[in-house]
Structures are given as C-alpha cells and as structure tokens.
PDB file of N, CA and C in Angstrom:
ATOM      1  N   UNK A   1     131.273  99.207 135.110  1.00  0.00           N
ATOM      2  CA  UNK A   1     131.898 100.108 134.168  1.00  0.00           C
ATOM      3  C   UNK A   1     132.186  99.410 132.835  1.00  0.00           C
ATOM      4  N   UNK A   2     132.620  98.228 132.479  1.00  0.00           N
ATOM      5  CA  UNK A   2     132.599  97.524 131.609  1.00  0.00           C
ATOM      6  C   UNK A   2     131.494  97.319 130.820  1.00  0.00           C
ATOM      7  N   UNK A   3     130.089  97.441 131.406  1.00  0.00           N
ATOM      8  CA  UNK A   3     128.957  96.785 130.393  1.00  0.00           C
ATOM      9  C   UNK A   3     128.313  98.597 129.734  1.00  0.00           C
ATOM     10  N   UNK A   4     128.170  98.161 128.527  1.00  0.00           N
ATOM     11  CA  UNK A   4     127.776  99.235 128.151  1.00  0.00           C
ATOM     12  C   UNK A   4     126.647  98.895 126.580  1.00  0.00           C
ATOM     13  N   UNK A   5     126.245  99.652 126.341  1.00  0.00           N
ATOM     14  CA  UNK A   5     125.298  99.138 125.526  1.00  0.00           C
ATOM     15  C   UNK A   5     125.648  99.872 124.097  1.00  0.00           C
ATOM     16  N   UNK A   6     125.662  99.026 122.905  1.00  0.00           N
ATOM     17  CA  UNK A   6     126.354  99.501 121.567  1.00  0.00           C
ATOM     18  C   UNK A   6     125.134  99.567 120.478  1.00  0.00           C
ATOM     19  N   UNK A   7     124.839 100.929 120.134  1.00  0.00           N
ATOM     20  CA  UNK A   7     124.040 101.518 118.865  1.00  0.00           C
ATOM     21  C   UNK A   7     124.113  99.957 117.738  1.00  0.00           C
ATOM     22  N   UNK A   8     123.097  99.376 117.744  1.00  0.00           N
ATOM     23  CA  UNK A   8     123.399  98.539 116.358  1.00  0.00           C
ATOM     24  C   UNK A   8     123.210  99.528 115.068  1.00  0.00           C
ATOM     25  N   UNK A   9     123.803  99.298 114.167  1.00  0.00           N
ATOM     26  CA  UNK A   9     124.624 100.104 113.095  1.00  0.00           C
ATOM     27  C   UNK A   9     123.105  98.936 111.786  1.00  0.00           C
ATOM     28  N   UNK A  10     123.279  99.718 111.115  1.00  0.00           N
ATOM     29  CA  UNK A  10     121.548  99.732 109.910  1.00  0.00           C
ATOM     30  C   UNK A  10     122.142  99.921 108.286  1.00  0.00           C
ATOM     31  N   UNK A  11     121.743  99.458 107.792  1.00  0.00           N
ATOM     32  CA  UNK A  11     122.249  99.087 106.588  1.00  0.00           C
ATOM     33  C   UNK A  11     121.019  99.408 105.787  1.00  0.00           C
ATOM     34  N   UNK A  12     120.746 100.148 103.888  1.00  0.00           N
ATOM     35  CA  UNK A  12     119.744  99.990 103.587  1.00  0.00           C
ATOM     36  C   UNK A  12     119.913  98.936 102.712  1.00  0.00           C
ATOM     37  N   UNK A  13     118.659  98.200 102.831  1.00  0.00           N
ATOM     38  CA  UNK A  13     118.066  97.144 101.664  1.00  0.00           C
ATOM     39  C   UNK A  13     117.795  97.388 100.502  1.00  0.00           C
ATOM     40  N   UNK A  14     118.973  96.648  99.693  1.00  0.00           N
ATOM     41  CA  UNK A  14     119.060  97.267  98.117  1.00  0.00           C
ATOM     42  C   UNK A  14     118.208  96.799  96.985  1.00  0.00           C
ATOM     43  N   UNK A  15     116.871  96.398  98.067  1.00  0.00           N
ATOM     44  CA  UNK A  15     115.159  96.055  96.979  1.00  0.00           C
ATOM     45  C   UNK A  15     114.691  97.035  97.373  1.00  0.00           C
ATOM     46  N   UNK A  16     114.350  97.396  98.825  1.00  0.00           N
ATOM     47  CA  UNK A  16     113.294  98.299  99.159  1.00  0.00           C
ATOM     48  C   UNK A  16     113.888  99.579  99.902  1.00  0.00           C
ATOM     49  N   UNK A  17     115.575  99.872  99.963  1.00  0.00           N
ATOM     50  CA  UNK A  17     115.599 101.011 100.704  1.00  0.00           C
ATOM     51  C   UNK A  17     115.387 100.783 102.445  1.00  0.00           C
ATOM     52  N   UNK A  18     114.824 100.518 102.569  1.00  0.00           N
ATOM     53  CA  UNK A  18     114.459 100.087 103.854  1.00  0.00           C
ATOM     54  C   UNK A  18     115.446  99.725 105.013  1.00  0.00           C
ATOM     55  N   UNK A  19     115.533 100.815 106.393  1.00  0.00           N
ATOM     56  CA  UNK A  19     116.851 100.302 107.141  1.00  0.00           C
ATOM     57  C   UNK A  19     116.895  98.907 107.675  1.00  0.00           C
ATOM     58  N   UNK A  20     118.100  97.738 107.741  1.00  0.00           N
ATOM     59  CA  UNK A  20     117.919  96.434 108.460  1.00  0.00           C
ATOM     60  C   UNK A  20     119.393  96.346 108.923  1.00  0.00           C
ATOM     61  N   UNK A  21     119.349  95.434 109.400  1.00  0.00           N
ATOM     62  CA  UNK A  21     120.541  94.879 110.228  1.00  0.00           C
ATOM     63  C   UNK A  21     121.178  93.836 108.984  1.00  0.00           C
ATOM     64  N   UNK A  22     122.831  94.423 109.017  1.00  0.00           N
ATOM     65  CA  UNK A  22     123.627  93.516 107.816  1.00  0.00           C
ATOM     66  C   UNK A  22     123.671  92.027 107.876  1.00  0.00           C
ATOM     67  N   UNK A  23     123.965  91.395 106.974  1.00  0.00           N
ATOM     68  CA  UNK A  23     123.669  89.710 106.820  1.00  0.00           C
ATOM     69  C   UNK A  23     122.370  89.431 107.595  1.00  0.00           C
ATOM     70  N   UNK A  24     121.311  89.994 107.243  1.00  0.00           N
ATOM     71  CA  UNK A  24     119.911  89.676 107.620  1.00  0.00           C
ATOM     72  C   UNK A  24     118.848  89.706 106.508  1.00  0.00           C
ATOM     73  N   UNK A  25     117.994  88.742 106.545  1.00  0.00           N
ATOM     74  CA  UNK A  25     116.672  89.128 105.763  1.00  0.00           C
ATOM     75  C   UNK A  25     116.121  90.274 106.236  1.00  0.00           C
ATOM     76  N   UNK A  26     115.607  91.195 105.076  1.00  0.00           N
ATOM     77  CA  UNK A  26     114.694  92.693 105.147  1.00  0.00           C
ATOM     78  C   UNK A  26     113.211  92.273 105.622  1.00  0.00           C
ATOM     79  N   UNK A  27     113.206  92.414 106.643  1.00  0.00           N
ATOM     80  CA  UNK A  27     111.964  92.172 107.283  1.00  0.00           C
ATOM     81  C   UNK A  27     110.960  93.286 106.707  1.00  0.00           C
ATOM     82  N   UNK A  28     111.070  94.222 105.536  1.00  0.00           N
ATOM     83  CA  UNK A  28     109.992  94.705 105.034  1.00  0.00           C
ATOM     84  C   UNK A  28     109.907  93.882 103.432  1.00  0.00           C
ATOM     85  N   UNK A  29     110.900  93.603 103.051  1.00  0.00           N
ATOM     86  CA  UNK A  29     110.064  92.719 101.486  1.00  0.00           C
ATOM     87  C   UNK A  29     110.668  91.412 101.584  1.00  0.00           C
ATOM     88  N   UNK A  30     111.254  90.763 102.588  1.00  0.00           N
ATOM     89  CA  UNK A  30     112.018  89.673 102.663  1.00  0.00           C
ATOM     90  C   UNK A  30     113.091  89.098 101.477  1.00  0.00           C
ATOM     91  N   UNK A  31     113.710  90.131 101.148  1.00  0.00           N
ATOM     92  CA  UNK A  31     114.947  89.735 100.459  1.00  0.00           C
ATOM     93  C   UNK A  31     116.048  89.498 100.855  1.00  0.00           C
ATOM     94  N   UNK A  32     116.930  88.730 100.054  1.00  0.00           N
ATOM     95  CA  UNK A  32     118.209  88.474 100.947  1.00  0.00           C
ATOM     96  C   UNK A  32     119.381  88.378  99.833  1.00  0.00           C
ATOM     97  N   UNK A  33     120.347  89.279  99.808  1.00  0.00           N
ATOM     98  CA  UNK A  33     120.870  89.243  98.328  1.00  0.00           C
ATOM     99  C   UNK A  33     120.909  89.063  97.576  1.00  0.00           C
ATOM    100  N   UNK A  34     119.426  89.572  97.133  1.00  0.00           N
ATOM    101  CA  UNK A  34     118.510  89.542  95.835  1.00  0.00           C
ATOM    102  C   UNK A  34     117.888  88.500  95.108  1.00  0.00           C
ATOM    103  N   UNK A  35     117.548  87.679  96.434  1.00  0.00           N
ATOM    104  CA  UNK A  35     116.512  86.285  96.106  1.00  0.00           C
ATOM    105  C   UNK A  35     115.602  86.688  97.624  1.00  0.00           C
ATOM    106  N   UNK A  36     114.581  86.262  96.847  1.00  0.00           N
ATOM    107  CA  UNK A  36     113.573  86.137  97.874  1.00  0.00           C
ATOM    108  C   UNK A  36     113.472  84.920  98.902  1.00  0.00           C
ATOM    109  N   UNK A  37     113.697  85.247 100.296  1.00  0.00           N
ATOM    110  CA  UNK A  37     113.914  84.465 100.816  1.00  0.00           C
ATOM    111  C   UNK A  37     112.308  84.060 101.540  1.00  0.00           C
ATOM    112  N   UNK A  38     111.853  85.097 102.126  1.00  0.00           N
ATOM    113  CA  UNK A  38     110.712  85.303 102.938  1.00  0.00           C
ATOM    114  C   UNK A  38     109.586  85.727 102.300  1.00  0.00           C
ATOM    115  N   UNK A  39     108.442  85.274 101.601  1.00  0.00           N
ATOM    116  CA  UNK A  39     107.535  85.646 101.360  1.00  0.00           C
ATOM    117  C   UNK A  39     106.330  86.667 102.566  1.00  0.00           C
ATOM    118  N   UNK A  40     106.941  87.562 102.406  1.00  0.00           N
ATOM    119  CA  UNK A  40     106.277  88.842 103.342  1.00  0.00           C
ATOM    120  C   UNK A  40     105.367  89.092 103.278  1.00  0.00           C
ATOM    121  N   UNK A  41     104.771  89.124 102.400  1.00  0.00           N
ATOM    122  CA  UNK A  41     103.055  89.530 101.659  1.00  0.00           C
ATOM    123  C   UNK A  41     102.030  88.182 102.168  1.00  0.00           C
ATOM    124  N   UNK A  42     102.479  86.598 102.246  1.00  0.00           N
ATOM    125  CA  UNK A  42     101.745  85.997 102.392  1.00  0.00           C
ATOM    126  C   UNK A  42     100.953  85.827 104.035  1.00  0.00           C
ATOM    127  N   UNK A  43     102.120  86.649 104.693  1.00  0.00           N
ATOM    128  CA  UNK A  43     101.095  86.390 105.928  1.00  0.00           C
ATOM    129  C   UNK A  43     100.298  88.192 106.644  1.00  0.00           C
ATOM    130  N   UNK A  44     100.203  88.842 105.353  1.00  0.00           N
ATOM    131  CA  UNK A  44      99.458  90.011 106.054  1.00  0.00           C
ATOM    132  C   UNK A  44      98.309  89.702 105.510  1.00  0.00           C
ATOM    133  N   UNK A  45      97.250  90.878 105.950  1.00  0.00           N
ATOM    134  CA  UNK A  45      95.851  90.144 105.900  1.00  0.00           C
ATOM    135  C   UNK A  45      96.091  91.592 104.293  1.00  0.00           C
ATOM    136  N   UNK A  46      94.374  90.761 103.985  1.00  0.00           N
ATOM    137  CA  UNK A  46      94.431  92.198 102.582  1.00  0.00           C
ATOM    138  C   UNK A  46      94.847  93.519 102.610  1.00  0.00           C
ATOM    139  N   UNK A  47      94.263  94.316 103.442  1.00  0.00           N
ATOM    140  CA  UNK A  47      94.521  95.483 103.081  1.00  0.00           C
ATOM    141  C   UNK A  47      96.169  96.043 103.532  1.00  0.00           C
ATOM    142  N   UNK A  48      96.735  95.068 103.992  1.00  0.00           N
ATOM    143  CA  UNK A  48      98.067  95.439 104.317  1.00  0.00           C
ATOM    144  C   UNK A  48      98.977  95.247 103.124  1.00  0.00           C
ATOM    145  N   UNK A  49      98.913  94.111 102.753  1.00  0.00           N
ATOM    146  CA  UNK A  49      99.103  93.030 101.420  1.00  0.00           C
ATOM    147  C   UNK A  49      99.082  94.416 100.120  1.00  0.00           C
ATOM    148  N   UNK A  50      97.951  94.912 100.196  1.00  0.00           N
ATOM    149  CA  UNK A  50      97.724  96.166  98.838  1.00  0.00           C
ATOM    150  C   UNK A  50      98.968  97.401  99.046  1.00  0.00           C
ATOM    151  N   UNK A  51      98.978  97.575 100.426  1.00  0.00           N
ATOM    152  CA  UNK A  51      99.892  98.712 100.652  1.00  0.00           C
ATOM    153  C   UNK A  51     101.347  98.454 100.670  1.00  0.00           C
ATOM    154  N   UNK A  52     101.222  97.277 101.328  1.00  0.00           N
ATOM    155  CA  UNK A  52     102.841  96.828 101.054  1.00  0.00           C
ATOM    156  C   UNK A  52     103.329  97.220  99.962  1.00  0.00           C
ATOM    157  N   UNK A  53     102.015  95.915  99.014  1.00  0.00           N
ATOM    158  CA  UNK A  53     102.836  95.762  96.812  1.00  0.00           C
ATOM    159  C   UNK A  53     103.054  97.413  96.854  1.00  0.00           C
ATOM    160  N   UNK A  54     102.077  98.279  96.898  1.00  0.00           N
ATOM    161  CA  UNK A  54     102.405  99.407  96.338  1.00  0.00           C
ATOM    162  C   UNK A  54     103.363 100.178  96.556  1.00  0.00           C
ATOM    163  N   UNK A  55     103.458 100.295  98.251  1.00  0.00           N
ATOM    164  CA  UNK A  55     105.129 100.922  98.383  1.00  0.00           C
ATOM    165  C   UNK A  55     106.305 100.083  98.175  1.00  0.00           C
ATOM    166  N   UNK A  56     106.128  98.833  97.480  1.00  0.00           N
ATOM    167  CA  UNK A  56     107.545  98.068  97.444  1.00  0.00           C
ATOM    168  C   UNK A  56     107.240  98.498  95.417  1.00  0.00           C
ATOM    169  N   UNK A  57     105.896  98.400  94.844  1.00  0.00           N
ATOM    170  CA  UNK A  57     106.343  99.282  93.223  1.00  0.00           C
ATOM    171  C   UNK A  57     106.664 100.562  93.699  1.00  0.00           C
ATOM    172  N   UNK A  58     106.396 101.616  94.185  1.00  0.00           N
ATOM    173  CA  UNK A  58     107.198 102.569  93.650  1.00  0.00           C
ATOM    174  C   UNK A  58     108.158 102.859  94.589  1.00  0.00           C
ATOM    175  N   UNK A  59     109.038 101.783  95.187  1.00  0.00           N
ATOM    176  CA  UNK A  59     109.881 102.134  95.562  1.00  0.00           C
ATOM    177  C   UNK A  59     111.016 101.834  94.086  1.00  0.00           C
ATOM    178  N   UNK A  60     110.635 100.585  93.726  1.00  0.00           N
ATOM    179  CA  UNK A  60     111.351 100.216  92.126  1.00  0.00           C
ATOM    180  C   UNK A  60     111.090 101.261  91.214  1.00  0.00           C
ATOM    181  N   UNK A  61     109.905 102.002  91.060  1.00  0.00           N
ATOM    182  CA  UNK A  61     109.819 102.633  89.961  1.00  0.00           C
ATOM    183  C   UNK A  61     110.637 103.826  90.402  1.00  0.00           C
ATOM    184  N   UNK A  62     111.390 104.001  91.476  1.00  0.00           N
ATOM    185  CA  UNK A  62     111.795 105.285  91.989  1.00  0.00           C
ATOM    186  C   UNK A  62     113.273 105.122  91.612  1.00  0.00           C
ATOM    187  N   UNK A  63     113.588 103.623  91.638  1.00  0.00           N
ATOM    188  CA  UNK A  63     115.219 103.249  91.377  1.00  0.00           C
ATOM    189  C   UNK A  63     115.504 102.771  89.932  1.00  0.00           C
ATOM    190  N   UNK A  64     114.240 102.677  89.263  1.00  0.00           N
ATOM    191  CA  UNK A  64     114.557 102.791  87.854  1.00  0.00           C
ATOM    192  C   UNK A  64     114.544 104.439  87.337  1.00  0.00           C
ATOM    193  N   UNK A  65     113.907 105.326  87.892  1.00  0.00           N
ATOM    194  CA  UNK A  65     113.957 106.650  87.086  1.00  0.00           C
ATOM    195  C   UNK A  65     115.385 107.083  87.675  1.00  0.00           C
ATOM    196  N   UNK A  66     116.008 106.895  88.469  1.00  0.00           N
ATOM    197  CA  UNK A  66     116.988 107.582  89.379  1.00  0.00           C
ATOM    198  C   UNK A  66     118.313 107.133  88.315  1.00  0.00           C
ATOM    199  N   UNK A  67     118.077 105.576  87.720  1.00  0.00           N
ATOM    200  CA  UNK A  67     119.092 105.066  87.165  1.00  0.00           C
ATOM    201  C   UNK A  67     119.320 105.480  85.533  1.00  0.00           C
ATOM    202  N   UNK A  68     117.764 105.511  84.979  1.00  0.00           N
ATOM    203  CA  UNK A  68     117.951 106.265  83.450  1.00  0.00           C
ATOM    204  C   UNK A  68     118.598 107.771  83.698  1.00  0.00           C
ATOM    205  N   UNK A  69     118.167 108.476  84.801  1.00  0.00           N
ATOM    206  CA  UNK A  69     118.453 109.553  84.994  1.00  0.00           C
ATOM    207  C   UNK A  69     120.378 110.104  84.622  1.00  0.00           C
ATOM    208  N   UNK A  70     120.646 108.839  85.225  1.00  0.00           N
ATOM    209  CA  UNK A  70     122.246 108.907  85.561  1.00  0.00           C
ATOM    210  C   UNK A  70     122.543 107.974  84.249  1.00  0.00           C
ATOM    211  N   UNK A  71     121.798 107.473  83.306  1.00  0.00           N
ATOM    212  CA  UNK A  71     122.558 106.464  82.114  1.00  0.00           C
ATOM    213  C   UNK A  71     122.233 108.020  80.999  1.00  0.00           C
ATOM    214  N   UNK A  72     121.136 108.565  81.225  1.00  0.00           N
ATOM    215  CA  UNK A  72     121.346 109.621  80.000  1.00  0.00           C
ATOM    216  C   UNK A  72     121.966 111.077  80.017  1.00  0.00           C
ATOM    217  N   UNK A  73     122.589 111.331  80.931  1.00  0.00           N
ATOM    218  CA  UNK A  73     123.829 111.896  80.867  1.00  0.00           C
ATOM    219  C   UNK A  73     124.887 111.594  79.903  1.00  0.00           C
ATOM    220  N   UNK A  74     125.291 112.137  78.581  1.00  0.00           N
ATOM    221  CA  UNK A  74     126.014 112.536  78.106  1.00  0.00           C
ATOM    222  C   UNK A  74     126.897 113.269  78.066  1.00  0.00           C
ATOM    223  N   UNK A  75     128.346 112.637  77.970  1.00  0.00           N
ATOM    224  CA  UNK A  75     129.658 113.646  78.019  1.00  0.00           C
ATOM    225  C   UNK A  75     129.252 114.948  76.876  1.00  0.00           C
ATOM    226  N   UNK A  76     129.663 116.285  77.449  1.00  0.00           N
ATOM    227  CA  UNK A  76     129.231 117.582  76.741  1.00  0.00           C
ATOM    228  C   UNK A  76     130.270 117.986  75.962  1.00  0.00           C
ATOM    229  N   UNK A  77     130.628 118.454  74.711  1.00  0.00           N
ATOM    230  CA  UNK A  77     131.524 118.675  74.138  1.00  0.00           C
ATOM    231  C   UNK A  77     131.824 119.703  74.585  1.00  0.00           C
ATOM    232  N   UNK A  78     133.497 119.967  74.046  1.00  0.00           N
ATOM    233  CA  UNK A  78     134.022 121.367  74.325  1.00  0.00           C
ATOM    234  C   UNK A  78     133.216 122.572  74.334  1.00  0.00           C
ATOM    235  N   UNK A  79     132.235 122.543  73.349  1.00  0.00           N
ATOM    236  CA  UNK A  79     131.479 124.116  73.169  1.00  0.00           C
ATOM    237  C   UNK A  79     130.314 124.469  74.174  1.00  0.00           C
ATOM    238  N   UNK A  80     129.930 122.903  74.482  1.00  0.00           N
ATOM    239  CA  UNK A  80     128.990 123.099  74.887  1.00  0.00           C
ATOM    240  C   UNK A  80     129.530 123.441  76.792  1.00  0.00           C
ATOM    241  N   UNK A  81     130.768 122.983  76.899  1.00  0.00           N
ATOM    242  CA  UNK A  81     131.532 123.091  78.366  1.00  0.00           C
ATOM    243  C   UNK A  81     131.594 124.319  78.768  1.00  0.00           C
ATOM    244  N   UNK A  82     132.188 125.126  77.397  1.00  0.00           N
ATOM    245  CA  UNK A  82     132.149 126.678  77.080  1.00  0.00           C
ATOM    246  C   UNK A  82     131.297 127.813  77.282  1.00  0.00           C
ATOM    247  N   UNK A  83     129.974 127.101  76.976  1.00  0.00           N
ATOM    248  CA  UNK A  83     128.590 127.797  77.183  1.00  0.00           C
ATOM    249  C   UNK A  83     128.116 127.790  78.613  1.00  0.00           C
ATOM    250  N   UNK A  84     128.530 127.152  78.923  1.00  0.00           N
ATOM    251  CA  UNK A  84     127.697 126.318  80.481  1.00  0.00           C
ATOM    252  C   UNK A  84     128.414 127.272  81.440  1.00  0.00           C
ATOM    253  N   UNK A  85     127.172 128.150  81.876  1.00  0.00           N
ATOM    254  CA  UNK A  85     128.095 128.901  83.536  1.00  0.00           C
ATOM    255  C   UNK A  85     127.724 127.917  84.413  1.00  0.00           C
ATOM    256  N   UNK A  86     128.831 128.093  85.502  1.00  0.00           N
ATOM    257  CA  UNK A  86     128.777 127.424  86.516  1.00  0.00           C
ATOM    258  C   UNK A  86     128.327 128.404  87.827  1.00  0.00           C
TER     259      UNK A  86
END
C-alpha cells in the first residue's frame, strides 16, 4: 500500500518549447539555461540534422513574432477607449 508510482511533472524548454524534466538538459536542442550544453545536431545522421535546424528556426521565429506582437501594443487614448466596443 505504500509504493505507488508518481506522474513526473514536465516543464517547457524556454529555446525550443519542448516538454523536459526541470534542472535537466532539453534532450531536443540541448540547452541548459540558455547555454548550450549538448550539441544535439552533431550526432544525428543528415537528414535528421536538416529537420531538427528547421523545427528548432521556426520555433524562434515563432517566439520572436509572438514577442513584437506584445512590444507593439500601444496604450489607446481616451477616445480611442471610447470608440472601441467591447
């Protein structure tokens, strides 16, 4: 009755998104609080190597549009607060 088995709990990796286990290297781009610890790419063969780079760019190009998105938001003046149905 004592032994029981506990859900390990997943964290995402704040290079690639990607779920991992906390205080661990991301076993999909091998980062580790934002230094590269593990060169990941060097031991797949080519055509893995191509797919990786590409879903690890647009996973960046996905967290740079997400972030201009939220920097060009401008506070709206009174009139314009006025106009705006909700």
């Amino acid at each position: 009755m004592h032994q029981f088995l506990v859900e390990a709990t997943l964290g995402a990796c704040p290079k690639c998104n990607k779920p991992r286990k906390p205080h661990n290297v991301c076993p999909n781009c091998g980062f580790y609080k934002g230094k590269e610890v593990v060169n990941v790419l060097a031991k797949l063969e080519k055509k893995e190597r191509k797919s990786r780079e590409r879903e690890i760019k647009e996973t960046e190009k996905d967290q740079k549009t997400d972030k201009k998105n939220v920097t060009e938001d401008k506070p709206m003046s009174l009139e314009e607060l006025s106009k705006k149905k909700f």
